[in-house]
Protein backbone atom coordinates (compact mmCIF):
# COMPACT_ATOMS: atom_id res chain seq x y z
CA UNK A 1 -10.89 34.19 23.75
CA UNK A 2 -13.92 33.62 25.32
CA UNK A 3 -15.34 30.43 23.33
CA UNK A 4 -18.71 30.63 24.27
CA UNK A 5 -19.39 33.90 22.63
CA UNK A 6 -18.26 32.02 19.42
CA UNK A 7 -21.19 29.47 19.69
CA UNK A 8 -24.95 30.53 17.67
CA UNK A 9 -26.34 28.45 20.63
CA UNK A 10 -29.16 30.43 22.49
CA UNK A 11 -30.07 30.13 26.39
CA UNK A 12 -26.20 28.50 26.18
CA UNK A 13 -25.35 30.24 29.15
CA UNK A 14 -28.90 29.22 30.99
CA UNK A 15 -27.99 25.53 29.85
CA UNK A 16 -24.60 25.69 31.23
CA UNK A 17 -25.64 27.30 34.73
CA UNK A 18 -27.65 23.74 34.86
CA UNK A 19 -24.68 21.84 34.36
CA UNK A 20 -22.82 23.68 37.22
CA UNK A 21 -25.39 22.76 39.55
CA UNK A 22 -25.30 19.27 38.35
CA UNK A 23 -21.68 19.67 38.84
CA UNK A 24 -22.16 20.86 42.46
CA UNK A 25 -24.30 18.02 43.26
CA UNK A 26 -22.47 15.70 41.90
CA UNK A 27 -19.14 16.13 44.82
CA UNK A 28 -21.81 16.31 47.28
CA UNK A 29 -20.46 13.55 49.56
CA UNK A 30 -21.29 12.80 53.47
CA UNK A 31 -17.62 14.14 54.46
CA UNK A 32 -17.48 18.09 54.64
CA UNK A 33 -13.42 17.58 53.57
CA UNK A 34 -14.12 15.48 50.44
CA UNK A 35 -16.79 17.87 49.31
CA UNK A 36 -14.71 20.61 49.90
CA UNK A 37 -11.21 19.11 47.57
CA UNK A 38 -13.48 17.23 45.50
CA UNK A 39 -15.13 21.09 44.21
CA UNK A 40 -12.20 23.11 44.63
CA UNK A 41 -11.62 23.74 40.60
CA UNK A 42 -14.82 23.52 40.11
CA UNK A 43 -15.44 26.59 42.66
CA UNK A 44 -12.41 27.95 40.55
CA UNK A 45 -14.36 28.58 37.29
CA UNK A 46 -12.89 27.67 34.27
CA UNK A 47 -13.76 27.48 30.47
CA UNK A 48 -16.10 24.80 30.35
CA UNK A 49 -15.73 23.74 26.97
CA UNK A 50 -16.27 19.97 26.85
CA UNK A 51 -19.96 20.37 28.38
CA UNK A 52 -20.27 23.41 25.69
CA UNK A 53 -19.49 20.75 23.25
CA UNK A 54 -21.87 17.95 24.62
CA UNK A 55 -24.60 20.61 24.67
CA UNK A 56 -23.59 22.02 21.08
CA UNK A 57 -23.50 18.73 19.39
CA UNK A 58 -27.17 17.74 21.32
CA UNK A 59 -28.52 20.80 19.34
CA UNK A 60 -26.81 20.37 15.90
CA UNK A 61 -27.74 16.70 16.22
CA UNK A 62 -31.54 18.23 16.42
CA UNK A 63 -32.08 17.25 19.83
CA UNK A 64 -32.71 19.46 22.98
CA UNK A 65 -30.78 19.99 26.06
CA UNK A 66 -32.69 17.63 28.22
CA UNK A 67 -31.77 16.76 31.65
CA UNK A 68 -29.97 13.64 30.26
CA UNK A 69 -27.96 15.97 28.16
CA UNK A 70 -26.78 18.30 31.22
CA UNK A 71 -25.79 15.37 33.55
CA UNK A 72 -24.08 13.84 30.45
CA UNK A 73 -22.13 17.50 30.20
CA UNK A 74 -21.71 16.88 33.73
CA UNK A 75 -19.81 13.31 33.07
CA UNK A 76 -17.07 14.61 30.97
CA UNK A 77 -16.51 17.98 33.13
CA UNK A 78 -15.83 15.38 36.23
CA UNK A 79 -13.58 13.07 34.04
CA UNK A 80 -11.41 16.25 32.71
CA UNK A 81 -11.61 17.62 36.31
CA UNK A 82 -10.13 14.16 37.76
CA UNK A 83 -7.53 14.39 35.17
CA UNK A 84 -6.31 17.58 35.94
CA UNK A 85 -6.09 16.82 40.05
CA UNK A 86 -3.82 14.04 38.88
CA UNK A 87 -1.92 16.00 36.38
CA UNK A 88 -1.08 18.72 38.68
CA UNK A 89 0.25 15.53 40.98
CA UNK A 90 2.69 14.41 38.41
CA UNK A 91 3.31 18.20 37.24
CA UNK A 92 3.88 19.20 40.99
CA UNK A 93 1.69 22.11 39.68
CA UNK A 94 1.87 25.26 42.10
CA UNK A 95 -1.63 26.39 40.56
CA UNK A 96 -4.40 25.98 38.42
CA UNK A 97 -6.82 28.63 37.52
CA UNK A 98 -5.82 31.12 39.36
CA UNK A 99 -5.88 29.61 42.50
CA UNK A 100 -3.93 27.20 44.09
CA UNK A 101 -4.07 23.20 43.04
CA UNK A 102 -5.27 20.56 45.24
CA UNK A 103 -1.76 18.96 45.83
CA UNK A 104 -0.25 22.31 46.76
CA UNK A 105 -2.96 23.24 49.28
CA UNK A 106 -3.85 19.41 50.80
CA UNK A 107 -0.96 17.62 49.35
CA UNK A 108 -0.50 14.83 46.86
CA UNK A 109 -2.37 12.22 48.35
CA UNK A 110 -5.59 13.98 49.19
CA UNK A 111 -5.35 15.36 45.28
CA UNK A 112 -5.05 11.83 44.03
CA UNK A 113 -7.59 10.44 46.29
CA UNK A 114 -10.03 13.26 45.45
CA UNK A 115 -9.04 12.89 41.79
CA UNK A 116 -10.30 9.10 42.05
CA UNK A 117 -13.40 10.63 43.97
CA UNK A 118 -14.21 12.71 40.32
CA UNK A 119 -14.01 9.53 38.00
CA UNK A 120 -16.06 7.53 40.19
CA UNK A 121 -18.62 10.18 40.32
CA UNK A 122 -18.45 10.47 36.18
CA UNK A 123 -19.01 6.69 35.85
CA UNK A 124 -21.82 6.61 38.02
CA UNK A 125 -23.39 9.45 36.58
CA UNK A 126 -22.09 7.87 32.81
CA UNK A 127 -23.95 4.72 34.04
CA UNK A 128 -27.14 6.00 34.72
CA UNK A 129 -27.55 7.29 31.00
CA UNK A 130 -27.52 3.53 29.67
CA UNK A 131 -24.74 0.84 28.69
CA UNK A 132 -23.27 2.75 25.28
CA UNK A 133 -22.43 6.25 27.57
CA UNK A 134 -21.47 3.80 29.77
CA UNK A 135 -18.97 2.12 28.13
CA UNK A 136 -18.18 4.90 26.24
CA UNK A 137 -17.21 7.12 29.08
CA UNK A 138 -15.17 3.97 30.30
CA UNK A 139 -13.12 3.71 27.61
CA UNK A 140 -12.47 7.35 27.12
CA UNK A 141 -10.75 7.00 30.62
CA UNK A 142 -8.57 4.22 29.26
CA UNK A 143 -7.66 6.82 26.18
CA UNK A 144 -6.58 9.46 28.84
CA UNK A 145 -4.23 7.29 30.67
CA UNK A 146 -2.83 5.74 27.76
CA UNK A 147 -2.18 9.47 26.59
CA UNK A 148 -0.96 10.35 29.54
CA UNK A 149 1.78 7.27 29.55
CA UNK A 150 2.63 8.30 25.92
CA UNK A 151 3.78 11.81 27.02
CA UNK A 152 5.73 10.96 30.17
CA UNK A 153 7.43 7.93 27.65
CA UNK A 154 8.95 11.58 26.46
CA UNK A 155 9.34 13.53 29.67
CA UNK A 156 12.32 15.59 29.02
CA UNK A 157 13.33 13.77 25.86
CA UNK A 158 14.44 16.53 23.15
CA UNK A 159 14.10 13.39 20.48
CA UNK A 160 10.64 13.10 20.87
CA UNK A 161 8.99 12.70 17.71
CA UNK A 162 6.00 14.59 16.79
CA UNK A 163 4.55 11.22 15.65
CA UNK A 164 4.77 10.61 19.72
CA UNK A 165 3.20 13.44 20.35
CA UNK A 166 0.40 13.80 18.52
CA UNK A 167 -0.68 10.17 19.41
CA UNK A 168 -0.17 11.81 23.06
CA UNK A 169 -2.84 14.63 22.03
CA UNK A 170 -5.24 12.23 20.07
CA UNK A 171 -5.30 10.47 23.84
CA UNK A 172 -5.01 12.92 26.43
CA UNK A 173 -7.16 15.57 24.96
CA UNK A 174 -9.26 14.61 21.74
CA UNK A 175 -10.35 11.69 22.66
CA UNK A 176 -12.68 13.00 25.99
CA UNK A 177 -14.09 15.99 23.13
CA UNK A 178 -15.05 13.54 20.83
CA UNK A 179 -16.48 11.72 23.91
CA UNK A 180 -18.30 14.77 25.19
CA UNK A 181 -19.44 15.42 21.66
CA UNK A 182 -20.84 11.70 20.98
CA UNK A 183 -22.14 11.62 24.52
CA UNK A 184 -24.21 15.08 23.28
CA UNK A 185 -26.02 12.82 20.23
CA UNK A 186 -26.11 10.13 21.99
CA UNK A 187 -28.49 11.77 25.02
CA UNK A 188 -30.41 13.85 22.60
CA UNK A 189 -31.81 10.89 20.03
CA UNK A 190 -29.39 11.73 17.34
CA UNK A 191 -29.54 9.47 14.29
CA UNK A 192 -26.27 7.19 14.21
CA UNK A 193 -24.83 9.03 11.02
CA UNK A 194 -25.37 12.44 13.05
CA UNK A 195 -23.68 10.67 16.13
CA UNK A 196 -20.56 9.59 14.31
CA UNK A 197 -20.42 13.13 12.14
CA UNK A 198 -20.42 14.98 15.21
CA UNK A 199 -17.78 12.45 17.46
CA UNK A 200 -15.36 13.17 13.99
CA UNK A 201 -15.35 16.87 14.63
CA UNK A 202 -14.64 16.35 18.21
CA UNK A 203 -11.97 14.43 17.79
CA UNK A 204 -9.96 16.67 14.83
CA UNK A 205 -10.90 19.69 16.88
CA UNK A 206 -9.33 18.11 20.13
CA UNK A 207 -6.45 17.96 17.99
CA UNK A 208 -6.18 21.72 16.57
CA UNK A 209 -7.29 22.83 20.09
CA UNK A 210 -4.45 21.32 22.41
CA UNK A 211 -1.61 22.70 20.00
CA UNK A 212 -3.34 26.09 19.95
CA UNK A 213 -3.11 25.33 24.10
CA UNK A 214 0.74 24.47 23.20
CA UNK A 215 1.46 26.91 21.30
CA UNK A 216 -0.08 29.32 24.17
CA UNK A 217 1.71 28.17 26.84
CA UNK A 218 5.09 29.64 25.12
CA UNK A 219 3.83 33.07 24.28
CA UNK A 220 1.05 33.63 26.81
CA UNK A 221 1.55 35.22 29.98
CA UNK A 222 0.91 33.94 33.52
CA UNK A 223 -2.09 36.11 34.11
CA UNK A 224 -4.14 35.35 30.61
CA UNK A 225 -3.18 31.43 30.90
CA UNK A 226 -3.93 31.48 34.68
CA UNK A 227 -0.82 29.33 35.39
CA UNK A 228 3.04 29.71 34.74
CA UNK A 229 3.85 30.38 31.17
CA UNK A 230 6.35 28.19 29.74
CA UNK A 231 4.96 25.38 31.96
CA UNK A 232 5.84 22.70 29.50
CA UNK A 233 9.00 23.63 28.84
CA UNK A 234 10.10 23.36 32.68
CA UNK A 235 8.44 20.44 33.07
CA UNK A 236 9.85 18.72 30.21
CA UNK A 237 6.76 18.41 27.92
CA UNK A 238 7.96 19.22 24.83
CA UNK A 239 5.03 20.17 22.34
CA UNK A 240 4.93 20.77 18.47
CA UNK A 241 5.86 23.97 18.28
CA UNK A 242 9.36 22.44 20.35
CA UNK A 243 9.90 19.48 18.33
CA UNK A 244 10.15 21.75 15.39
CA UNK A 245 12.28 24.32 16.55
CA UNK A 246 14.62 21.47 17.50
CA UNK A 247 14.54 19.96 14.03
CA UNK A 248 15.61 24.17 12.58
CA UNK A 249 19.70 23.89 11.99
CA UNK A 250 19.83 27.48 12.83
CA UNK A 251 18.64 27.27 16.46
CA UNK A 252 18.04 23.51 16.87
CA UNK A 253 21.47 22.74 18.85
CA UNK A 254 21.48 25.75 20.88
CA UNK A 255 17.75 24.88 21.56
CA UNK A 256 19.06 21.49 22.78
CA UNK A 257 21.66 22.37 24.88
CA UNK A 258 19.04 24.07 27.14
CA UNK A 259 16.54 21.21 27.51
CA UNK A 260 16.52 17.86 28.91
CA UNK A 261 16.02 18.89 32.66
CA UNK A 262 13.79 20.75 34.53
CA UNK A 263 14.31 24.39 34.01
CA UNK A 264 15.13 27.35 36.28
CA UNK A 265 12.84 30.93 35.15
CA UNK A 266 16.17 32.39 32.80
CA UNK A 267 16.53 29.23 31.13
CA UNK A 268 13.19 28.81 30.58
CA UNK A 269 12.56 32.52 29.29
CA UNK A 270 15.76 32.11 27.07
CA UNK A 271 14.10 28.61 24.94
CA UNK A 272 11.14 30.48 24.54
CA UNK A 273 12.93 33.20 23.02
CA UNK A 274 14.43 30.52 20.55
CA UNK A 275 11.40 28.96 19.80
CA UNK A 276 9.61 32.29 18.79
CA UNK A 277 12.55 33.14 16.92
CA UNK A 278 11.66 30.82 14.50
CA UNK A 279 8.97 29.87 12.06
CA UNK A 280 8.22 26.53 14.81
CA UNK A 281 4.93 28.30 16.26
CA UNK A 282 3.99 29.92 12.25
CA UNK A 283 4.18 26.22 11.19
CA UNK A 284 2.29 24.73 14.43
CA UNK A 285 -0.47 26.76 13.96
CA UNK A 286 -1.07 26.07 10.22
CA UNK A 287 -0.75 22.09 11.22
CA UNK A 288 -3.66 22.94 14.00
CA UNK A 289 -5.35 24.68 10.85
CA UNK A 290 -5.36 21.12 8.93
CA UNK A 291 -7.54 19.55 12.07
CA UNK A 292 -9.67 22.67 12.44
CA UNK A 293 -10.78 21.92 8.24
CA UNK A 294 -11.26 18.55 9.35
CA UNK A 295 -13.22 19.67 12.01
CA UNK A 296 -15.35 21.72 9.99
CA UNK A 297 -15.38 18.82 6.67
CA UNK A 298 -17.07 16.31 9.50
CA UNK A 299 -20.17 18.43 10.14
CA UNK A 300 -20.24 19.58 6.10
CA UNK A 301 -23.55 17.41 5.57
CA UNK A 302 -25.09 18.01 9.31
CA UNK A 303 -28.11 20.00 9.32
CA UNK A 304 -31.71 20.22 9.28
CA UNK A 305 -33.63 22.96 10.73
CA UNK A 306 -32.25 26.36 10.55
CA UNK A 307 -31.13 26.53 14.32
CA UNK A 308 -29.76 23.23 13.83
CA UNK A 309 -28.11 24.56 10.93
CA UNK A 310 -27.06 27.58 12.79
CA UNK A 311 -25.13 25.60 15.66
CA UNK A 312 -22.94 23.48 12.92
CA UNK A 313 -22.00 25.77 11.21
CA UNK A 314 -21.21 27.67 14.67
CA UNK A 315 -19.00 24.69 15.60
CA UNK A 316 -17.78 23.71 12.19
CA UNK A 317 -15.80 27.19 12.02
CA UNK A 318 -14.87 27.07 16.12
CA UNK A 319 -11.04 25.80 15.63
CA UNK A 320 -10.32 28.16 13.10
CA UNK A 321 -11.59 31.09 15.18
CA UNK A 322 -9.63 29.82 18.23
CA UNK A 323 -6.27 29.88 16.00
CA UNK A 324 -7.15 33.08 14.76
CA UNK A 325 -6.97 34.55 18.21
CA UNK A 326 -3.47 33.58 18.38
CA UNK A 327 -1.25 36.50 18.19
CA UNK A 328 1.78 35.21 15.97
């Protein structure tokens, strides 16, 4: 699902072509190498939806995409790109879309390094957009790692609880949308009830939109995800629609039995069958349907002019039009 087709944003594809370049310029750097890692996913393509949301929420606030906005969309694209050169560190991830990660082509430490390189680049950018964006962005980093501890707390734990892993989520994902989406007000003059209206819908839509991510990673396929499906399960990441199927007495054991190591390609395939045997991924996706309403409920008095109006509405439905994409 292509999400910026979903978006009643015009020139959205002229205001994200500036945020690439700001992108590009920002992992310029006097070594030829570093450039090179530091733009590798970013060469790669990829969905772009955190500056989509800091551009989004700049219009719905009833701002316009200025060039504070774009290098602000810029910020949080470097921060998520950072995180995922570290993930695919700890993951020992083979690829990343469609091409191959920075720790399987230059190794760990150059992915780490270059991963550093990203933030650093985010906070300097972050810093030249005032103290609050600042501080903001700052913090937001904090939220990732804590996130990121919370989930490997569980690596390969078949007991984790989903109270675990949804405070996992509300770090490693939600928190930088709601980021992206504040820093979007913020940058565009947004009145402070606008501002906190539109960080709200960030953050519940975070939510819905990494367990629609979980729930596609067990019944995608490696070419639409652009990675390994099933990556989770091998690498011991067990996500909603897991934790449920656990807690079914039908297949729960048998579900067990399997996990709690890193998995070869027939054990892998054979949990995934479980999983979809059962009503775990049904019941996932009507939990990410509670976050998409709150989503939409936090924009419910934003509005203005009738392009404003447009755009939150636009975003306010945008989680339940993800789920509904989901073929289950």
């Amino acid at each position: 699902m292509n999400l910026l087709e979903q978006l009643s944003l015009p020139r959205l594809d002229e205001h994200l072509a500036r945020v690439e370049t700001a992108l590009q310029q920002a992992v310029s750097s006097s070594d030829p190498f570093l450039s090179e890692v530091a733009g590798h996913l970013i060469s790669a393509g990829g969905k772009r939806l955190r500056p989509m949301l800091v551009v989004a929420a700049a219009v719905a606030g009833g701002g316009t995409v200025s060039d504070e906005v774009v290098q602000g969309a810029a910020s949080v694209e470097l921060v998520h790109l950072g995180s995922l050169y570290h993930d695919d560190v700890i993951d020992d991830a083979q690829s990343r879309r469609g091409v191959p990660s920075v720790n399987a082509r230059w190794g760990n430490l150059v992915a780490i390094v270059a991963g550093d390189f990203l933030l650093a680049r985010a906070s300097e950018i972050a810093a030249s957009l005032g103290t609050e964006v600042s501080g903001l962005l700052a913090a937001t980093i904090g939220r990732l790692c804590e996130g990121e501890v919370a989930e490997l707390q569980y690596a390969f734990d078949p007991s984790r609880p989903e109270s675990a892993y949804l405070a996992a989520v509300d770090g490693k994902t939600a928190s930088l949308m709601a980021t992206s989406c504040r820093i979007g007000a913020l940058t565009s003059g947004a009145v402070r009830a606008e501002v906190d209206a539109l960080t709200a819908f960030g953050q519940a839509f975070g939510m819905a939109f990494q367990i629609f991510d979980d729930i596609l990673d067990l019944i995608g396929t490696d070419e639409g995800l652009g990675k390994p499906a099933g990556h989770d399960l091998v690498e011991g990441t067990y996500t909603l629609p897991v934790i449920r199927a656990l807690a079914m007495i039908d297949v729960g054991a048998e579900l067990r039995a399997l996990l709690g190591a890193r998995l070869d390609t027939p054990t892998r395939d054979k949990a995934r069958d479980l999983i979809v045997s059962t009503d775990a991924v049904l019941s996932s996706v009507v939990a990410a349907r509670q976050y998409a309403d709150a989503a939409g409920a936090a924009l419910a008095e934003l509005g203005g002019r009738r392009a404003e109006s447009e755009v939150a509405r636009s975003l306010a439905d945008l989680g339940h039009r993800l789920l509904d994409s989901l073929e289950v």
